[in-house]
N, C-alpha and C. Protein backbone atom coordinates (compact mmCIF):
# COMPACT_ATOMS: atom_id res chain seq x y z
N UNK A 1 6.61 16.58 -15.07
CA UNK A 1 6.12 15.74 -13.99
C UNK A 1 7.28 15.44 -13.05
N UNK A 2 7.05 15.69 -11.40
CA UNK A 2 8.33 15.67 -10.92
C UNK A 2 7.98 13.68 -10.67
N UNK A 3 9.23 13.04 -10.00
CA UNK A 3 9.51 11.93 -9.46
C UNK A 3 9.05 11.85 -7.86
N UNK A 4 8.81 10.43 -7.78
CA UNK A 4 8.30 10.65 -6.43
C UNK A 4 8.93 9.13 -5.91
N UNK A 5 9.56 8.89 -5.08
CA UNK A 5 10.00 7.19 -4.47
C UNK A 5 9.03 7.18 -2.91
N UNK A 6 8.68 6.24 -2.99
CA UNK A 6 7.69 5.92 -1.94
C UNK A 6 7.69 4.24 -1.70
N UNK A 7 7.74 4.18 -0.03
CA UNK A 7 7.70 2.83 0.14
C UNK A 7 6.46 2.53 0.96
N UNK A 8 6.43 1.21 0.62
CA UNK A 8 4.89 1.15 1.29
C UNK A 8 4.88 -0.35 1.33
N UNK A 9 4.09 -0.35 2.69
CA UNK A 9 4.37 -1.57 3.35
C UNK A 9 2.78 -2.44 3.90
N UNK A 10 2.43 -3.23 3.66
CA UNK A 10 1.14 -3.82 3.84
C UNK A 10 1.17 -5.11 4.58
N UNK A 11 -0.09 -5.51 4.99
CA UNK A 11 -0.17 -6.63 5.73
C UNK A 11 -0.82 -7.68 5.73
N UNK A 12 -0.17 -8.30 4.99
CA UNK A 12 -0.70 -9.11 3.55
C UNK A 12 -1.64 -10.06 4.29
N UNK A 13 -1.95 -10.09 5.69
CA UNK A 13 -3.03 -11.03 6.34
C UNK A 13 -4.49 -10.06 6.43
N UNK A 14 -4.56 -8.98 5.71
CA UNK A 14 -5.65 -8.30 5.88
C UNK A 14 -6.46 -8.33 4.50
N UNK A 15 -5.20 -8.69 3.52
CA UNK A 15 -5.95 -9.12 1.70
C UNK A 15 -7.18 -9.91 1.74
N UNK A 16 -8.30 -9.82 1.39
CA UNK A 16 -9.38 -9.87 0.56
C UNK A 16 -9.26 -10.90 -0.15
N UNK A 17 -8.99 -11.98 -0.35
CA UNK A 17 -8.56 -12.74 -1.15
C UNK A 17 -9.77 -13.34 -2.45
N UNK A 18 -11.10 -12.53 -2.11
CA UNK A 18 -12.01 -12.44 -3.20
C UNK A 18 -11.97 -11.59 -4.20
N UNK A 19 -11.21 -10.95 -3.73
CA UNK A 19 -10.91 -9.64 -4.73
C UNK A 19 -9.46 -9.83 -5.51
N UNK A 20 -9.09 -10.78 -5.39
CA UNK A 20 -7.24 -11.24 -6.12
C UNK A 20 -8.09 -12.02 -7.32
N UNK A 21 -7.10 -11.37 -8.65
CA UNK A 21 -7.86 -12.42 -10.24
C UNK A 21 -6.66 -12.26 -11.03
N UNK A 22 -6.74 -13.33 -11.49
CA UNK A 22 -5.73 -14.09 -12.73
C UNK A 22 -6.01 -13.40 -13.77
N UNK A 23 -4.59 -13.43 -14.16
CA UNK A 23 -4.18 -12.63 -15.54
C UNK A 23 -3.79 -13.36 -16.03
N UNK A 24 -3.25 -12.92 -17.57
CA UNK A 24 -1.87 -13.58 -18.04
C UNK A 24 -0.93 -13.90 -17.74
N UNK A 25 -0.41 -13.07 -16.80
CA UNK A 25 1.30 -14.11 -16.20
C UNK A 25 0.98 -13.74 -14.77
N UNK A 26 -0.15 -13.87 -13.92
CA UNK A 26 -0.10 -14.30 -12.47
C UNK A 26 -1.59 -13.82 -11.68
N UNK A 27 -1.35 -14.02 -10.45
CA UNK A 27 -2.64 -13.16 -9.77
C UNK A 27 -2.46 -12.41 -9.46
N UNK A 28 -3.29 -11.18 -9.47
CA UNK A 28 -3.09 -9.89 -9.17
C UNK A 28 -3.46 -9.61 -8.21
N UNK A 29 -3.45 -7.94 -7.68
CA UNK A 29 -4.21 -7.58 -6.74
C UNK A 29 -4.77 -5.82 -7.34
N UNK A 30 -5.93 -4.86 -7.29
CA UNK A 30 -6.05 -3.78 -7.51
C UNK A 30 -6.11 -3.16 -6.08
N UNK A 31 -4.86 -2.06 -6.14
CA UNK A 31 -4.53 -1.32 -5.17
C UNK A 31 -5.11 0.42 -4.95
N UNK A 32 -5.26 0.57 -4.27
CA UNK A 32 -5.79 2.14 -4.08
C UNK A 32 -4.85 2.96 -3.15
N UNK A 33 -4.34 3.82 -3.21
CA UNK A 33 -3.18 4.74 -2.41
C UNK A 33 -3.77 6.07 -2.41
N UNK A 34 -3.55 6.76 -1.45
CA UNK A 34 -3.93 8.24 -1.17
C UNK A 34 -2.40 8.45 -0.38
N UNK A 35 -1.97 9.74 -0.60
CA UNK A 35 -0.83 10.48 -0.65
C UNK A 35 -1.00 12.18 -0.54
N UNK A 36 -0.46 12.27 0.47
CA UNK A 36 -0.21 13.88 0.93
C UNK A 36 0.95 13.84 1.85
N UNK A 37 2.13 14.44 0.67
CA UNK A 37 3.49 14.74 1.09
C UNK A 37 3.45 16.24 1.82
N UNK A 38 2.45 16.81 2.15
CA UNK A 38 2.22 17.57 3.14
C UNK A 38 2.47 17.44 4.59
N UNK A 39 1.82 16.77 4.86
CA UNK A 39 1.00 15.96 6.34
C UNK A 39 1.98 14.21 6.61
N UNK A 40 2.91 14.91 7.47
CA UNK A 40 3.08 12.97 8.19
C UNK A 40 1.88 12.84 9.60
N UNK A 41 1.75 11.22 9.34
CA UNK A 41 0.98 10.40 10.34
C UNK A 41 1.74 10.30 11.61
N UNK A 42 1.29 9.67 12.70
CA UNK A 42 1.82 9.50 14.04
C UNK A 42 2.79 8.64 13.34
N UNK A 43 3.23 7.91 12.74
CA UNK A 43 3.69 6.84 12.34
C UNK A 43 5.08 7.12 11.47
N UNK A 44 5.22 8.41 11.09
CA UNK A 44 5.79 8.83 9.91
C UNK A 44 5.65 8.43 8.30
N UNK A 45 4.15 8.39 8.71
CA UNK A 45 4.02 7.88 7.04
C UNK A 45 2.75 9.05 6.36
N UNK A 46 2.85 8.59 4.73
CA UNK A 46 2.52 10.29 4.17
C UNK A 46 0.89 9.70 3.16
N UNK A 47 0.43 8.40 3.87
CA UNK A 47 -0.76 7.98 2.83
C UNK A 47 -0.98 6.28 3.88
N UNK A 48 -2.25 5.97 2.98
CA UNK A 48 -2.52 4.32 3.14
C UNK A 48 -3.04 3.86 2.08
N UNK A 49 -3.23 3.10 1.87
CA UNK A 49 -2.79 1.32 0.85
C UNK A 49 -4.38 0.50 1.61
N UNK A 50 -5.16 0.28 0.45
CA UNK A 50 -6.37 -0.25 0.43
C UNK A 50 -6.68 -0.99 -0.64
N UNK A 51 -7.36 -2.09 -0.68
CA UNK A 51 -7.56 -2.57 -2.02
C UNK A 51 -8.82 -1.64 -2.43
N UNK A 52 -8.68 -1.85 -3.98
CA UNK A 52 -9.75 -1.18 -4.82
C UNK A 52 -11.11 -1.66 -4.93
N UNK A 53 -11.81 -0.67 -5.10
CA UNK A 53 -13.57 -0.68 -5.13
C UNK A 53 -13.71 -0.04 -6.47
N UNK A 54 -14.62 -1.10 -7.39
CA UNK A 54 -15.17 -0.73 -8.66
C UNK A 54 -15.79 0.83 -8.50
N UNK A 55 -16.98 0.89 -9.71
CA UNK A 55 -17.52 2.20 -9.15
C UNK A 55 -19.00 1.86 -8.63
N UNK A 56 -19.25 0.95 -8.97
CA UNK A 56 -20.71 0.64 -8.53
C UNK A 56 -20.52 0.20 -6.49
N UNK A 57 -19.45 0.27 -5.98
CA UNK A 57 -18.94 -0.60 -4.85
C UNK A 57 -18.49 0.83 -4.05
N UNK A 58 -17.81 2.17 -5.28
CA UNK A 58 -17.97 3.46 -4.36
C UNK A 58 -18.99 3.88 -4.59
N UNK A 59 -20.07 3.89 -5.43
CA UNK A 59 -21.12 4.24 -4.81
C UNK A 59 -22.07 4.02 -4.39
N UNK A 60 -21.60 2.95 -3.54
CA UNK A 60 -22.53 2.31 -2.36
C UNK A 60 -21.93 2.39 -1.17
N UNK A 61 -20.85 2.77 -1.27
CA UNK A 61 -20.16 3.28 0.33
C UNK A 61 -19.14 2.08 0.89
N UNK A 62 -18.90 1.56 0.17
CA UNK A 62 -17.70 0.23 0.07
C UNK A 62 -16.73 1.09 0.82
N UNK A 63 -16.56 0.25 1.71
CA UNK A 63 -14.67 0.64 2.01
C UNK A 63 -13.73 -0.83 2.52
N UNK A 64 -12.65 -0.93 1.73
CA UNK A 64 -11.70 -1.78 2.40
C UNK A 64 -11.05 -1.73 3.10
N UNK A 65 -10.48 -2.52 3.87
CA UNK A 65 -9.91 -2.61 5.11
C UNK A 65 -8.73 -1.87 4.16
N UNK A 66 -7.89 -0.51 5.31
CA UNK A 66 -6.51 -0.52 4.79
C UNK A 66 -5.31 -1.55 5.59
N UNK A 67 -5.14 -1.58 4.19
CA UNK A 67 -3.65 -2.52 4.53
C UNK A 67 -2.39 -2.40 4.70
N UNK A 68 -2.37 -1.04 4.84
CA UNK A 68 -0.58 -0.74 5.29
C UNK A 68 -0.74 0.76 4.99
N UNK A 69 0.81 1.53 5.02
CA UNK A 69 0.68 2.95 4.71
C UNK A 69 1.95 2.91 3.56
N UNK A 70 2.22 4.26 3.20
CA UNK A 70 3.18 4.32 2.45
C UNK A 70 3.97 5.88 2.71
N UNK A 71 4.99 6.05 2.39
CA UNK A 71 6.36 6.80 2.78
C UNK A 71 6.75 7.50 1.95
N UNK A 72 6.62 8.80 1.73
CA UNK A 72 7.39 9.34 0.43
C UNK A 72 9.05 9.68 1.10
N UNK A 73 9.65 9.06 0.56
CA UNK A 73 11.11 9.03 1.09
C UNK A 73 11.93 9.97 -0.04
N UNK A 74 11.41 10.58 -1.29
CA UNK A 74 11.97 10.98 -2.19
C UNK A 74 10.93 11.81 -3.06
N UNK A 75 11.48 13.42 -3.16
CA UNK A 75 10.68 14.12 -3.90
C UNK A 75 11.81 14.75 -4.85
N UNK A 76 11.64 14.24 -6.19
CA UNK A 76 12.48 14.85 -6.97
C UNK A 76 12.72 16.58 -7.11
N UNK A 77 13.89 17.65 -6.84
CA UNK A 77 13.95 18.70 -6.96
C UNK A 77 13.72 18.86 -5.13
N UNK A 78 13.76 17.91 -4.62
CA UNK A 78 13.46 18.29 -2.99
C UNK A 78 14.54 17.66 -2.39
N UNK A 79 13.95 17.47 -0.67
CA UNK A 79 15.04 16.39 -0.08
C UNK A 79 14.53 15.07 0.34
N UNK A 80 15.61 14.27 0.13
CA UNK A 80 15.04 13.13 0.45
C UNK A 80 15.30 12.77 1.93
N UNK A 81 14.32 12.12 2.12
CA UNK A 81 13.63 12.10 3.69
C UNK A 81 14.42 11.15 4.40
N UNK A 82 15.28 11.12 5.73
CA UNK A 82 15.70 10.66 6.60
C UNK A 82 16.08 9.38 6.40
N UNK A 83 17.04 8.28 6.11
CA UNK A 83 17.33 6.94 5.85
C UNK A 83 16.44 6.61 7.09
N UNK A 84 15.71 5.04 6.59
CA UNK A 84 15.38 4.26 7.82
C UNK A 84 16.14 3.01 8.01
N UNK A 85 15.45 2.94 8.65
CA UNK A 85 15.87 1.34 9.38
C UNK A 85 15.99 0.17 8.65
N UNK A 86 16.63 -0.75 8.73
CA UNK A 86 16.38 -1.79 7.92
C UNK A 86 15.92 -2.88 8.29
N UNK A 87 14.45 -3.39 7.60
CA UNK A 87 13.14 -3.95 8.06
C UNK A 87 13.80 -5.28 7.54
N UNK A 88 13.52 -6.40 9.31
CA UNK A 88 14.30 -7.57 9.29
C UNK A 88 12.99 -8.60 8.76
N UNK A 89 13.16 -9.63 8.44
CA UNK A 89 11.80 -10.16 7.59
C UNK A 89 11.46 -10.88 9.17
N UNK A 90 10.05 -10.78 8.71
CA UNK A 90 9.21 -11.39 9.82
C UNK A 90 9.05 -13.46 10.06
N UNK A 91 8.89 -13.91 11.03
CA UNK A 91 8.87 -15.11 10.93
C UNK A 91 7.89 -15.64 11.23
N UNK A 92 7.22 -16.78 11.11
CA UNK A 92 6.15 -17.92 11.32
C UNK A 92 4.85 -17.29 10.53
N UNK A 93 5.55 -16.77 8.60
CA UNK A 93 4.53 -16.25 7.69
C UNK A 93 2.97 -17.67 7.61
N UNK A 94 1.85 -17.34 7.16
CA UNK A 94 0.61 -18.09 7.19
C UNK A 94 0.77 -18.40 5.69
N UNK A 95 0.78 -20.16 6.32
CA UNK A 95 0.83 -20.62 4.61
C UNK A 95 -0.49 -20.93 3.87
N UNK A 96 -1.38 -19.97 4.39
CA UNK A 96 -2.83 -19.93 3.46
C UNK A 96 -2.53 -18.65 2.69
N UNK A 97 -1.59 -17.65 2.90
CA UNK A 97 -1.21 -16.90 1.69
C UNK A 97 -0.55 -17.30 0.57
N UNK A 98 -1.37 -17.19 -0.55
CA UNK A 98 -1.04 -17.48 -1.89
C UNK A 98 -0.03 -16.73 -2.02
N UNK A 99 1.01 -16.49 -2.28
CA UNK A 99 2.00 -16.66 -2.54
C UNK A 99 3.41 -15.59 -1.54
């Protein structure tokens, strides 16, 4: 199985927050990713980041909002993809996000 590093970045004001459930040590979230290190986006990114749909929810034609994309920056036995930028944290975050 080769290695794969991928970053991926979401927008945590688009979460579902009916769909976040408590575990044992916190709240979660179930994530869904699609990936093709084939094909970059206008964006330079190689997939997107959606929350998850049971199966009774895909087969009814459910779709979630996507929430960000993701980057394969590293293919083991390959090259790794172009250093980026370094992402400055954003300000005036919404304090109705749990956490």
């Amino acid at each position: 199985m080769s290695k794969l590093g991928i970053n991926i970045k979401i927008d945590v004001s688009k979460i579902d927050k009916q769909r976040l459930f408590k575990g044992a040590k916190g709240v979660y979230m179930d994530l869904t990713t699609f990936i093709d290190t084939q094909v970059e986006g206008k964006y330079g990114d190689h997939g997107f980041i959606s929350q998850s749909t049971d199966k009774e929810e895909r087969e009814a034609g459910v779709q979630t909002p996507i929430l960000g994309n993701c980057k394969v920056f590293f293919v083991e036995g390959g090259q790794a993809a172009p250093a980026q930028t370094p992402i400055t944290a954003p300000t005036g975050f919404d304090d109705e996000i749990p956490f």
